[in-house]
C-alpha atoms as a PDB file:
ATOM      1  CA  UNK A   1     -31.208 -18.006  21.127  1.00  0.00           C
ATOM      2  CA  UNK A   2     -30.191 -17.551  17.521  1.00  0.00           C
ATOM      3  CA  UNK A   3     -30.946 -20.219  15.372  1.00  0.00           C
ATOM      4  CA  UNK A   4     -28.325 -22.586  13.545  1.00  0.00           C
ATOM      5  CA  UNK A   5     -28.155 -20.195  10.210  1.00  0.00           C
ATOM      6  CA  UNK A   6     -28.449 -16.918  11.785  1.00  0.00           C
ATOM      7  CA  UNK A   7     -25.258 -17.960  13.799  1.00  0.00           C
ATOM      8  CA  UNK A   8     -23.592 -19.341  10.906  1.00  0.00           C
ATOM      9  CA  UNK A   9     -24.221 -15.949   8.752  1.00  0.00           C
ATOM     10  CA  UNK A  10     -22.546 -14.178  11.198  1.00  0.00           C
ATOM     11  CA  UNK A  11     -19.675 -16.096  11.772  1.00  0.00           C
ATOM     12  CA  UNK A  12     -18.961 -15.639   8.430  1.00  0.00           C
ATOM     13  CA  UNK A  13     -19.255 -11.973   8.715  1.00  0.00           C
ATOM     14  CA  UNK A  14     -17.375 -11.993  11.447  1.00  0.00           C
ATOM     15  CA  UNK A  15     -14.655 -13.888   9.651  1.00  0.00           C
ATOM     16  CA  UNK A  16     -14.623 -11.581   6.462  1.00  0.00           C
ATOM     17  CA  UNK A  17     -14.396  -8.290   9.052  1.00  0.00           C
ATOM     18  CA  UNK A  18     -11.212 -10.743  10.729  1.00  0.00           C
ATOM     19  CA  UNK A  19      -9.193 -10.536   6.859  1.00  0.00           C
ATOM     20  CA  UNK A  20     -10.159  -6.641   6.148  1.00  0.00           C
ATOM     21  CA  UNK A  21      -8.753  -6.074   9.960  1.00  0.00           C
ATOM     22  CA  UNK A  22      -5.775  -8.395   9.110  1.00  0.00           C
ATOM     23  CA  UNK A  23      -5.002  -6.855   5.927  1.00  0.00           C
ATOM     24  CA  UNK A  24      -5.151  -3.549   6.824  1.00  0.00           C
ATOM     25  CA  UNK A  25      -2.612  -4.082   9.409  1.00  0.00           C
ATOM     26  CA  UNK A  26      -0.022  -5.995   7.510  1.00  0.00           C
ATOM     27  CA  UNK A  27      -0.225  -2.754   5.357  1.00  0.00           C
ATOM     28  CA  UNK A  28      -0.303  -0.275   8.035  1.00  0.00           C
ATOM     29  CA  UNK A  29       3.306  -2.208   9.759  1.00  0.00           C
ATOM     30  CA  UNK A  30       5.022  -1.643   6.096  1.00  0.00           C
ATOM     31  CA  UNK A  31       3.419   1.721   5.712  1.00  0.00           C
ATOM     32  CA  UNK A  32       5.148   2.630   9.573  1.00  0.00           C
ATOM     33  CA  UNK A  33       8.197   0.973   9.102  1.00  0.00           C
ATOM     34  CA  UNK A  34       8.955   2.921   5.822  1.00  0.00           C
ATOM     35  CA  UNK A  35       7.523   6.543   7.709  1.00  0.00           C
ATOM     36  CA  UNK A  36       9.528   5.598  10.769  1.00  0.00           C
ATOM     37  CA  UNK A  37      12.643   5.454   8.514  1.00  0.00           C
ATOM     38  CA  UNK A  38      12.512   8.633   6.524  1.00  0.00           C
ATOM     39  CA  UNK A  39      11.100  10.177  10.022  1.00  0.00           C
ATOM     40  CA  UNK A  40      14.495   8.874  12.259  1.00  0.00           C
ATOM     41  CA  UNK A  41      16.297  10.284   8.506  1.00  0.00           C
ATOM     42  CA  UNK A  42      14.832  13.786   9.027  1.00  0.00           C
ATOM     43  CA  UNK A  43      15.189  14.364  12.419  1.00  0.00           C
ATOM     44  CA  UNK A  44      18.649  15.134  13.463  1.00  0.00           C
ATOM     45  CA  UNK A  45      18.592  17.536  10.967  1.00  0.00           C
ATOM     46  CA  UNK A  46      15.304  19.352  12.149  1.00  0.00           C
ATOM     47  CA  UNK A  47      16.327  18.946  15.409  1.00  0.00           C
ATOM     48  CA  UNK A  48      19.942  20.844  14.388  1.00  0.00           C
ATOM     49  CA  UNK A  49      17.839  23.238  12.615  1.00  0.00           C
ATOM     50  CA  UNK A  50      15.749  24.065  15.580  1.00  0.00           C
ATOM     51  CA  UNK A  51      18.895  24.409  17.753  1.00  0.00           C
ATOM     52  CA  UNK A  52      20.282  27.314  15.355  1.00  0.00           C
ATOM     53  CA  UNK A  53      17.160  29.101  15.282  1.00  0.00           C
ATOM     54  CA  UNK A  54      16.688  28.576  19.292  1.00  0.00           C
ATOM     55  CA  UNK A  55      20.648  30.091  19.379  1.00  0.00           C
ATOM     56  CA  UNK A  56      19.191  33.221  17.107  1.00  0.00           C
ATOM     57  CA  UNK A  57      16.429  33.805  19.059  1.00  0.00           C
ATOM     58  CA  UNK A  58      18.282  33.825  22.471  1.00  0.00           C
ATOM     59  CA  UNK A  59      20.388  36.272  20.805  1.00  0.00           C
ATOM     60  CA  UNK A  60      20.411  40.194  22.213  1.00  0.00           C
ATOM     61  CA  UNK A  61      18.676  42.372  19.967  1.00  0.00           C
ATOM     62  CA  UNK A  62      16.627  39.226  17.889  1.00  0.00           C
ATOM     63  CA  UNK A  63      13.958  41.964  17.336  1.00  0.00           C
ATOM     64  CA  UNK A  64      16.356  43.646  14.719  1.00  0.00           C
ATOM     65  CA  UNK A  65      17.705  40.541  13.303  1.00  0.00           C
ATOM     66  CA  UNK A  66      14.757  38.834  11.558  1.00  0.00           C
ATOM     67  CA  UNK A  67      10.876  39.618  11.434  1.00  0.00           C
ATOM     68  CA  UNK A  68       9.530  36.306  11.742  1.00  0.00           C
ATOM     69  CA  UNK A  69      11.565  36.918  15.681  1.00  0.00           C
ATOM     70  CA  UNK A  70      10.023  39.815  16.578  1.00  0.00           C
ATOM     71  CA  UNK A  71       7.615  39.674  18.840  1.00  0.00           C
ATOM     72  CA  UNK A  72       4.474  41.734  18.600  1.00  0.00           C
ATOM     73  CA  UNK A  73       3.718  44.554  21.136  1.00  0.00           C
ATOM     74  CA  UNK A  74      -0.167  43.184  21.100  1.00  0.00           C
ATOM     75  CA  UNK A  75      -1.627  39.631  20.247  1.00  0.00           C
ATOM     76  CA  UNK A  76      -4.505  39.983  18.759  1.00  0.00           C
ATOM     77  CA  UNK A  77      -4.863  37.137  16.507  1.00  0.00           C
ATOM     78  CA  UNK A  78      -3.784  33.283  16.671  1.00  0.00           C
ATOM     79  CA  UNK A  79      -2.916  30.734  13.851  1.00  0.00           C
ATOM     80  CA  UNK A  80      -2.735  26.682  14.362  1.00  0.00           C
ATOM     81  CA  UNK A  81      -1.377  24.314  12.151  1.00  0.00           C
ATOM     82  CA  UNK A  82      -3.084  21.602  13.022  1.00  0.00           C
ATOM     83  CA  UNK A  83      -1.353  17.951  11.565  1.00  0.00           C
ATOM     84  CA  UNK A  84      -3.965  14.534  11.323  1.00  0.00           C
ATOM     85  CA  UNK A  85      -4.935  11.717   8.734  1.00  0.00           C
ATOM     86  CA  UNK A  86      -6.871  12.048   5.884  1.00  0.00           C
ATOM     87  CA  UNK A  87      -8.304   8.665   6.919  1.00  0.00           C
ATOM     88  CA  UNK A  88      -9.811   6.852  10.156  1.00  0.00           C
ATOM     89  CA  UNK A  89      -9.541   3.289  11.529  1.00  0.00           C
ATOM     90  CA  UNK A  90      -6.767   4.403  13.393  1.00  0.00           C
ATOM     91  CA  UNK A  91      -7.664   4.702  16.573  1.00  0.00           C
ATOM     92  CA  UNK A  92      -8.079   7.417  18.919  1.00  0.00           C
ATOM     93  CA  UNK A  93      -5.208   9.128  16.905  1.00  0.00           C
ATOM     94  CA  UNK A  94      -6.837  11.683  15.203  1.00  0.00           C
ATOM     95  CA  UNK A  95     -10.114  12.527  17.949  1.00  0.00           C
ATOM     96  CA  UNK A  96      -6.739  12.951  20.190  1.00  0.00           C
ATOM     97  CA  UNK A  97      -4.817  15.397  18.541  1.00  0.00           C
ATOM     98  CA  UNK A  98      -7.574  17.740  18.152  1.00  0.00           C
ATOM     99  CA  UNK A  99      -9.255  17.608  21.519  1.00  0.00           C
ATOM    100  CA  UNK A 100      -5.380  18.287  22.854  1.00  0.00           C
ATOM    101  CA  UNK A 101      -5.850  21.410  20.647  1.00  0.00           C
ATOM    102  CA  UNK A 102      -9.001  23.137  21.613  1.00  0.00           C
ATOM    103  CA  UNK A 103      -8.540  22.072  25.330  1.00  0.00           C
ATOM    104  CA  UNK A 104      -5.679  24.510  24.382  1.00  0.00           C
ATOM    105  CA  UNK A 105      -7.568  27.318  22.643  1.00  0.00           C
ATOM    106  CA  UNK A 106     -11.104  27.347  22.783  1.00  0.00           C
ATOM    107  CA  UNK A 107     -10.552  29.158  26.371  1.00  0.00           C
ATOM    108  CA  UNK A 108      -8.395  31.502  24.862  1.00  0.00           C
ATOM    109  CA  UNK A 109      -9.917  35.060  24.283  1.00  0.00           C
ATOM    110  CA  UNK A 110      -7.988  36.058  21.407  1.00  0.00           C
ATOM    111  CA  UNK A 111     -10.050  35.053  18.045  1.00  0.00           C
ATOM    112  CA  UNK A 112      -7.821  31.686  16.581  1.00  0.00           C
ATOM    113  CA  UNK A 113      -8.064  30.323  12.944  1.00  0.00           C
ATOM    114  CA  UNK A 114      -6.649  27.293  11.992  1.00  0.00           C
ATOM    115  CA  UNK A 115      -4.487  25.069   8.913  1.00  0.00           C
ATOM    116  CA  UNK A 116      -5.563  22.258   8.749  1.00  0.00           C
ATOM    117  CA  UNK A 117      -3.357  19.387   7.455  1.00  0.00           C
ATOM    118  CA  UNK A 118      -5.479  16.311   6.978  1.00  0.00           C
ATOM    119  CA  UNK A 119      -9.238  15.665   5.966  1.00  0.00           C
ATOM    120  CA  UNK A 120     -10.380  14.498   9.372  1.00  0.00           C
ATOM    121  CA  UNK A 121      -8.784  17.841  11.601  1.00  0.00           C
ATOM    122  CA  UNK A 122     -10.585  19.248   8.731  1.00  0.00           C
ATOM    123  CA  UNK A 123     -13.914  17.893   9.185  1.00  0.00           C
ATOM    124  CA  UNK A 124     -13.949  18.112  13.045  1.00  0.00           C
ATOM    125  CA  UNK A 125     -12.940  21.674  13.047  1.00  0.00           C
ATOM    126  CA  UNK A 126     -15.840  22.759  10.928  1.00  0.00           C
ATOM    127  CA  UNK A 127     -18.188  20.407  12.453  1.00  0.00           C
ATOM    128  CA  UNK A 128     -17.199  22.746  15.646  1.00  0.00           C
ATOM    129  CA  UNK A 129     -17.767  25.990  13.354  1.00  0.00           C
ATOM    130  CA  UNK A 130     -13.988  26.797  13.807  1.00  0.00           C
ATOM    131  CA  UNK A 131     -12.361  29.085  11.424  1.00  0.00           C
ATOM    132  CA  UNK A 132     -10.262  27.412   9.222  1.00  0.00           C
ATOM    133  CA  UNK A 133      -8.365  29.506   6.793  1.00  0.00           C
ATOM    134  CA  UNK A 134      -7.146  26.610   4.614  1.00  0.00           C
ATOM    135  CA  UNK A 135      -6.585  22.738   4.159  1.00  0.00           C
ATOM    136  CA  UNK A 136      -3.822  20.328   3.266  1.00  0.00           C
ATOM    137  CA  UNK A 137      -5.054  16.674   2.782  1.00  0.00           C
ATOM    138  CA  UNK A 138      -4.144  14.091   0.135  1.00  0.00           C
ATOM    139  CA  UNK A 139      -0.455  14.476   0.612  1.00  0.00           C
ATOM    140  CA  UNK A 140       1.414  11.843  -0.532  1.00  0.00           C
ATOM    141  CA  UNK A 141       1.753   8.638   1.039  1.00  0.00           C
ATOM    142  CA  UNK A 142       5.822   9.893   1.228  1.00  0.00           C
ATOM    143  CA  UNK A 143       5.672  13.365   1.166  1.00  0.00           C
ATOM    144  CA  UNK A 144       8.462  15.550   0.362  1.00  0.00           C
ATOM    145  CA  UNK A 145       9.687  18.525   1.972  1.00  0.00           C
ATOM    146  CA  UNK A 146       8.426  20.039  -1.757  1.00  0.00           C
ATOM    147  CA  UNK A 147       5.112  18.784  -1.335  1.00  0.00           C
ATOM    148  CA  UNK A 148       4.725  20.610   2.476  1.00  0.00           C
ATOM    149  CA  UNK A 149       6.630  23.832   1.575  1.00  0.00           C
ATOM    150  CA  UNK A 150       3.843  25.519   0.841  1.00  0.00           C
ATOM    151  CA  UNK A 151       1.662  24.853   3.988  1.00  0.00           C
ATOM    152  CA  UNK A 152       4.528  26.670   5.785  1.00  0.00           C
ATOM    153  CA  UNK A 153       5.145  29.191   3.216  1.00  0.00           C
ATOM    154  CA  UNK A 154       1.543  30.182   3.879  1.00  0.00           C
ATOM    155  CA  UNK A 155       2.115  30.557   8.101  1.00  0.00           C
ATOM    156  CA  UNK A 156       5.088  32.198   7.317  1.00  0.00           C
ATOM    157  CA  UNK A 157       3.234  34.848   4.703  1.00  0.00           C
ATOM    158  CA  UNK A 158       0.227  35.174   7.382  1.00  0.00           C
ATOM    159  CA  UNK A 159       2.498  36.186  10.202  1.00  0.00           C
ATOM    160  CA  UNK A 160       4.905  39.038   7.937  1.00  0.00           C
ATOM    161  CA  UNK A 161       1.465  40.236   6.594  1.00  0.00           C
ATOM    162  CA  UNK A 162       0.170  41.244  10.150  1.00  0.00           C
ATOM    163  CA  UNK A 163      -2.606  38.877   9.666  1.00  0.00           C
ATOM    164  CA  UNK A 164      -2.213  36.708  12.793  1.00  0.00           C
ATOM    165  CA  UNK A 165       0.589  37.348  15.872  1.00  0.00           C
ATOM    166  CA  UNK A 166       1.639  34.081  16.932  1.00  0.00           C
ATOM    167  CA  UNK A 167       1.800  30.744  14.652  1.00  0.00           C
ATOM    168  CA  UNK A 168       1.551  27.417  16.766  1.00  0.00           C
ATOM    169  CA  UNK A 169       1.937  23.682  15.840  1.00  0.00           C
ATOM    170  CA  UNK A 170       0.045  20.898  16.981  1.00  0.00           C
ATOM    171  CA  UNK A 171       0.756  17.137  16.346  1.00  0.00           C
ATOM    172  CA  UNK A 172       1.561  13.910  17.135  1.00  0.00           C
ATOM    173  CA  UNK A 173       4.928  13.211  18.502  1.00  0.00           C
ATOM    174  CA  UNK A 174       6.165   9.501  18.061  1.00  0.00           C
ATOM    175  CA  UNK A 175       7.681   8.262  20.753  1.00  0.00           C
ATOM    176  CA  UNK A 176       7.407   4.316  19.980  1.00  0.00           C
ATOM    177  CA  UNK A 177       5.221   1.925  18.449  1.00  0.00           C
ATOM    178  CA  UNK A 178       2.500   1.923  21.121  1.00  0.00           C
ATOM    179  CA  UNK A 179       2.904   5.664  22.593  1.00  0.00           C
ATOM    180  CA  UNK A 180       2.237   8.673  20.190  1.00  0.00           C
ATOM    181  CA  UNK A 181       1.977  12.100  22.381  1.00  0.00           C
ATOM    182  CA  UNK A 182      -0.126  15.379  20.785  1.00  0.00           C
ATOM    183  CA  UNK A 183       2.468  18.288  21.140  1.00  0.00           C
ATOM    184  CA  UNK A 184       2.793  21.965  20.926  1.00  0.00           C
ATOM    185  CA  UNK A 185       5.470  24.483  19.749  1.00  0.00           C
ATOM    186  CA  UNK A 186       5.304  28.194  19.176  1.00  0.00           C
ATOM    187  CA  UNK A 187       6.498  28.309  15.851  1.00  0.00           C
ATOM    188  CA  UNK A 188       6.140  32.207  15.521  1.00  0.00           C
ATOM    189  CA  UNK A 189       8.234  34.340  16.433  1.00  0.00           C
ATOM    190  CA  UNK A 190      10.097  31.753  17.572  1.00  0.00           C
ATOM    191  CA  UNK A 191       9.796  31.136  21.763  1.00  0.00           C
ATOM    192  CA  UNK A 192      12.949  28.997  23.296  1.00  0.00           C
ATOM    193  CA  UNK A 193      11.096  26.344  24.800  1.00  0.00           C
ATOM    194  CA  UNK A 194       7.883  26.017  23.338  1.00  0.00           C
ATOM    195  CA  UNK A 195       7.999  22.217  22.697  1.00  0.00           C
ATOM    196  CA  UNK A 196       6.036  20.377  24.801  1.00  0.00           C
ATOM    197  CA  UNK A 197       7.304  16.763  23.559  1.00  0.00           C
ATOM    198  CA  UNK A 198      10.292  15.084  23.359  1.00  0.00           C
ATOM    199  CA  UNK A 199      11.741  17.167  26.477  1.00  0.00           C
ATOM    200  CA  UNK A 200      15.027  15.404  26.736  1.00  0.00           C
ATOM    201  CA  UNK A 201      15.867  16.251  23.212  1.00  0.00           C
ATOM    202  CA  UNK A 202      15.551  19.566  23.443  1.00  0.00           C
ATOM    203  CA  UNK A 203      16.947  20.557  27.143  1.00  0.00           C
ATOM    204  CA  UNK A 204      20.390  20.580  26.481  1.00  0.00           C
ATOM    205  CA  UNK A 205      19.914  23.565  24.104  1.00  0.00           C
ATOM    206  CA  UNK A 206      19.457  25.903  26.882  1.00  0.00           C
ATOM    207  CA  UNK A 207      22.743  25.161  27.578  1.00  0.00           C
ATOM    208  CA  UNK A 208      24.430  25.540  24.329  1.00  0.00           C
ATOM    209  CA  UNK A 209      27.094  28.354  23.992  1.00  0.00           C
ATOM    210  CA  UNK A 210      27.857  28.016  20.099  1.00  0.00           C
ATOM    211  CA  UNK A 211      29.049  31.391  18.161  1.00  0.00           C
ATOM    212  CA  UNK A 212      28.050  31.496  14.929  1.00  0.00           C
ATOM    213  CA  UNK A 213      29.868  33.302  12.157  1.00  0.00           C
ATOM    214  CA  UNK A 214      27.734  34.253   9.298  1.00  0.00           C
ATOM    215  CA  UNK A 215      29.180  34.050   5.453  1.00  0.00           C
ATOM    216  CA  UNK A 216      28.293  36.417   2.983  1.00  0.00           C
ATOM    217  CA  UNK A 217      26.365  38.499   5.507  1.00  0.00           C
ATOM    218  CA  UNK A 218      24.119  37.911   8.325  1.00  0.00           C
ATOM    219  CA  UNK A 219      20.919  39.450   6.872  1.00  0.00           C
ATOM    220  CA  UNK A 220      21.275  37.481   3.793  1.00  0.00           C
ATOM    221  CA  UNK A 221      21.789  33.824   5.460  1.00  0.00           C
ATOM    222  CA  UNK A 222      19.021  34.887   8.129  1.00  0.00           C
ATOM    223  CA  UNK A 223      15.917  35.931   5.458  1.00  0.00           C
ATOM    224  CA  UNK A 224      17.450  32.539   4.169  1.00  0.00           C
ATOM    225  CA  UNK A 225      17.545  30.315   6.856  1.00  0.00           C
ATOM    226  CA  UNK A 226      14.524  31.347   9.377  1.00  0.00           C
ATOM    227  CA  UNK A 227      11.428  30.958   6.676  1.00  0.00           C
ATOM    228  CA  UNK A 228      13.105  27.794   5.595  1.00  0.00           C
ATOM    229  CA  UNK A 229      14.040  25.979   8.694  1.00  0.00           C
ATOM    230  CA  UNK A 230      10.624  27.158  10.305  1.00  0.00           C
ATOM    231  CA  UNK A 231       9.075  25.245   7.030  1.00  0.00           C
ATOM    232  CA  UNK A 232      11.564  22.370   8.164  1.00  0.00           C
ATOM    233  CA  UNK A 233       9.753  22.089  11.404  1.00  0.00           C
ATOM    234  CA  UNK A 234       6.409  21.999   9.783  1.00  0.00           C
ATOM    235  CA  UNK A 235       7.628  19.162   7.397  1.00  0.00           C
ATOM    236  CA  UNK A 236       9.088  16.718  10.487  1.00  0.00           C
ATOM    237  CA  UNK A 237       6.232  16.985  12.347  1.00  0.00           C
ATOM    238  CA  UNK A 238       4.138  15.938   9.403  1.00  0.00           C
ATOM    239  CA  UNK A 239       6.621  13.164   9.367  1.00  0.00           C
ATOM    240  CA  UNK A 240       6.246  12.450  13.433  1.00  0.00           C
ATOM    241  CA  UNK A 241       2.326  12.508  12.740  1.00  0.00           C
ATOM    242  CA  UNK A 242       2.659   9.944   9.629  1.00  0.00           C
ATOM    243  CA  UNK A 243       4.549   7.456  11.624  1.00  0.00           C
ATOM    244  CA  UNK A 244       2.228   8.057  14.488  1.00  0.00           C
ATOM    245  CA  UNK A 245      -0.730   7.828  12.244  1.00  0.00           C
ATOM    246  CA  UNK A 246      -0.055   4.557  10.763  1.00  0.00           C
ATOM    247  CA  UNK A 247       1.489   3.172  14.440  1.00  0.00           C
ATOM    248  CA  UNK A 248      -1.727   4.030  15.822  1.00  0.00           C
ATOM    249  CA  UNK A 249      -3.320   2.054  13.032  1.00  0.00           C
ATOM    250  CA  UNK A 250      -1.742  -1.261  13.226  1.00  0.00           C
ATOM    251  CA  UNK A 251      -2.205  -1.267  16.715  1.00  0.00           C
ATOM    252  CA  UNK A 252      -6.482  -0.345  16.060  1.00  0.00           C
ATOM    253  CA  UNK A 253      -6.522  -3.113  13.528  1.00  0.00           C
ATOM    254  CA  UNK A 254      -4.117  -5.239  15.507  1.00  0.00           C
ATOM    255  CA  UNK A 255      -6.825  -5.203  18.268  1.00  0.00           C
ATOM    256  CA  UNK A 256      -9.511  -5.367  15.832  1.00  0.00           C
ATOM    257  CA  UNK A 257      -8.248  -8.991  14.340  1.00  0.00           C
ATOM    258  CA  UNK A 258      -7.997 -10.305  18.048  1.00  0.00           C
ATOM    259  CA  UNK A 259     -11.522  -9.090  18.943  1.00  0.00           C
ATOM    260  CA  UNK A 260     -13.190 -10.368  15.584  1.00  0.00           C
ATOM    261  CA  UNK A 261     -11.162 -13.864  16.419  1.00  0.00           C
ATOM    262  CA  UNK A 262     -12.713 -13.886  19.999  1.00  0.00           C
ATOM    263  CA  UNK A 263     -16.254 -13.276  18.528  1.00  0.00           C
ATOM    264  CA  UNK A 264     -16.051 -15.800  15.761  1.00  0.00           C
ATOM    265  CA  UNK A 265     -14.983 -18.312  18.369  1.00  0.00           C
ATOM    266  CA  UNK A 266     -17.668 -17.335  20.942  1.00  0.00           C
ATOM    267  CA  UNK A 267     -19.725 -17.898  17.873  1.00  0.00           C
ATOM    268  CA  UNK A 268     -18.869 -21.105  16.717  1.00  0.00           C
ATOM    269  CA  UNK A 269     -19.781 -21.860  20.333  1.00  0.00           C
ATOM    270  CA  UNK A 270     -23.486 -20.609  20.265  1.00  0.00           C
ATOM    271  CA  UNK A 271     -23.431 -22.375  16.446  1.00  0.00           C
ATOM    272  CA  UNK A 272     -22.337 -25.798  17.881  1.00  0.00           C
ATOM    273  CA  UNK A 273     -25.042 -25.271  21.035  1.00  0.00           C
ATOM    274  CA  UNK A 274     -27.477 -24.223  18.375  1.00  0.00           C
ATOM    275  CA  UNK A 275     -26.999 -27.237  16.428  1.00  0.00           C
ATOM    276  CA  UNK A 276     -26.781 -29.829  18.947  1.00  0.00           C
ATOM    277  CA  UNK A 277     -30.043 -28.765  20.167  1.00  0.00           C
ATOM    278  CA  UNK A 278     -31.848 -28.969  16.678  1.00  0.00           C
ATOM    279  CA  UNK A 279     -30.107 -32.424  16.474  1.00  0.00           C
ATOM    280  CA  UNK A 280     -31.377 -33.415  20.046  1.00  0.00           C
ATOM    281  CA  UNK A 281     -35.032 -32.125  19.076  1.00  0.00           C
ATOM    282  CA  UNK A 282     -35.003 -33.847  15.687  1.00  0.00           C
ATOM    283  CA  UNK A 283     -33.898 -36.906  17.180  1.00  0.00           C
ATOM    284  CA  UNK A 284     -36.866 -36.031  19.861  1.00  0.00           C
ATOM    285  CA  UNK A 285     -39.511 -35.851  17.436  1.00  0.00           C
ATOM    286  CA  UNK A 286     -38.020 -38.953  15.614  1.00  0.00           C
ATOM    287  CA  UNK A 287     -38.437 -41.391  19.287  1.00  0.00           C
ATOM    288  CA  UNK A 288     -41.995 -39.753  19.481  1.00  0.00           C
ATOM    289  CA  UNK A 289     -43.144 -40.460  16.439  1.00  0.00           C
ATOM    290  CA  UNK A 290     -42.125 -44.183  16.690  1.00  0.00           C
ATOM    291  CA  UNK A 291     -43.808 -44.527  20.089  1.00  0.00           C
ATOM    292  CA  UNK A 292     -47.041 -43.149  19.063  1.00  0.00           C
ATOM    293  CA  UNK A 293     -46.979 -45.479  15.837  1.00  0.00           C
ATOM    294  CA  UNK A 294     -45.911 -48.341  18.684  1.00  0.00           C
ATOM    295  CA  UNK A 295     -49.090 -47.606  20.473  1.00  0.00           C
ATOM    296  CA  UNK A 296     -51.486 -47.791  18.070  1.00  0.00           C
END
């Protein structure tokens, strides 16, 4: 067993990991409560903009009506834009999202490259020798759709330039506080269906008969449109990963308070055991050493 001041040196380490823990996630539940609200701000309108370009894509003839919806006669090459954190302590949140990823490609026999938005997708990918074409991390703590157009500016420039076939999207859906679910969508050309989250959102669009009439022209609004709302999508889910990333986090340090406040109590145990025992031998030596000076 430890003695007295060993056990009291690490209570108090203990202790100071407790208010780092604590303090990190009293930032992390204002950090998701302000990405959950410009999140539940952006999505009807992404999800709006997803149903017109769904309703474009089911249309006869979409071959002839945009190129980012014409599918190519031969896949030969695969993008993914792959959305995590720039930092850790967050769980299994970012390991998550990119195992859900390769699972997905590294069978696939068609050579992939990846975007990678976010330090740590970064550093994992390359760890793995994956190709990654370019990196988005830093972005601000409330990014706006400015700061993001570019990352799908740069899909969208890969795909008209023949370089890659399909474009896919992988990240973190929020669903609630304590659930955050990796998804994929085909984000070029465009594939009805492709989400793999948030099912119930999306299902009714199948069913959605809406005619369109397009003012000035149709070629205009669609060269328009399509590269822009297909940035849009890019954008919310950075927005779905943020409030996933920082949900994730509170909960990590959440559980991370509670466990250092479970040590530092089994602790102060041991220290209290510790010390009664010293007491008990001091008071030991004490009763010995007036007996032998009683015998003498």
């Amino acid at each position: 067993m430890a003695n007295a001041r060993e056990v009291r040196l690490r209570i108090r380490s203990v202790k100071n990991i407790a208010q780092v823990t604590r303090a990190l996630q009293a930032v992390s539940a204002s950090n998701v409560r302000k990405a959950m609200a410009t999140m539940l701000r952006t999505r009807p309108y992404a999800i709006k903009a997803w149903q017109v370009l769904t309703h474009i894509a089911g249309q006869p003839g979409r071959a002839t009506l945009h190129p980012l919806l014409t599918p190519r006669a031969e896949d030969r090459n695969d993008l993914v834009v792959l959305v995590t954190g720039d930092r850790g302590l967050a769980g299994a949140y970012n390991s998550n999202v990119v195992r859900f990823a390769l699972q997905r490609f590294n069978k696939s026999e068609i050579p992939v490259s990846y975007i990678a938005i976010g330090r740590k997708g970064r550093d994992m990918l390359m760890r793995r020798r994956k190709n990654v074409i370019a990196e988005f991390s830093h972005l601000p703590a409330a990014p706006t759709f400015t700061d993001v157009s570019a990352i799908g500016r740069l899909a969208v420039d890969e795909f008209l330039n023949g370089n890659v076939d399909r474009v896919y999207l992988v990240y973190t859906d929020f669903i609630n506080m304590v659930k955050q679910v990796p998804d994929i969508k085909q984000l070029l050309p465009l594939e009805i269906g492709s989400g793999e989250g948030r099912v119930e959102v999306f299902e009714h669009l199948h069913k959605v008969a809406a005619a369109y009439i397009y003012e000035p022209n149709e070629e205009e609004i669609l060269n328009e449109i399509v590269p822009r709302f297909t940035a849009l999508q890019v954008y919310q889910a950075i927005m779905e990963s943020l409030a996933s990333e920082h949900a994730a986090r509170m909960v990590a340090m959440k559980n991370a308070t509670d466990s250092a406040t479970d040590l530092a109590n089994a602790l102060q145990l041991e220290y209290n055991n510790a010390r009664q025992q010293g007491i008990t031998g001091e008071i030991l030596d004490i009763v010995g050493g007036v007996e032998a000076l009683a015998t003498k």
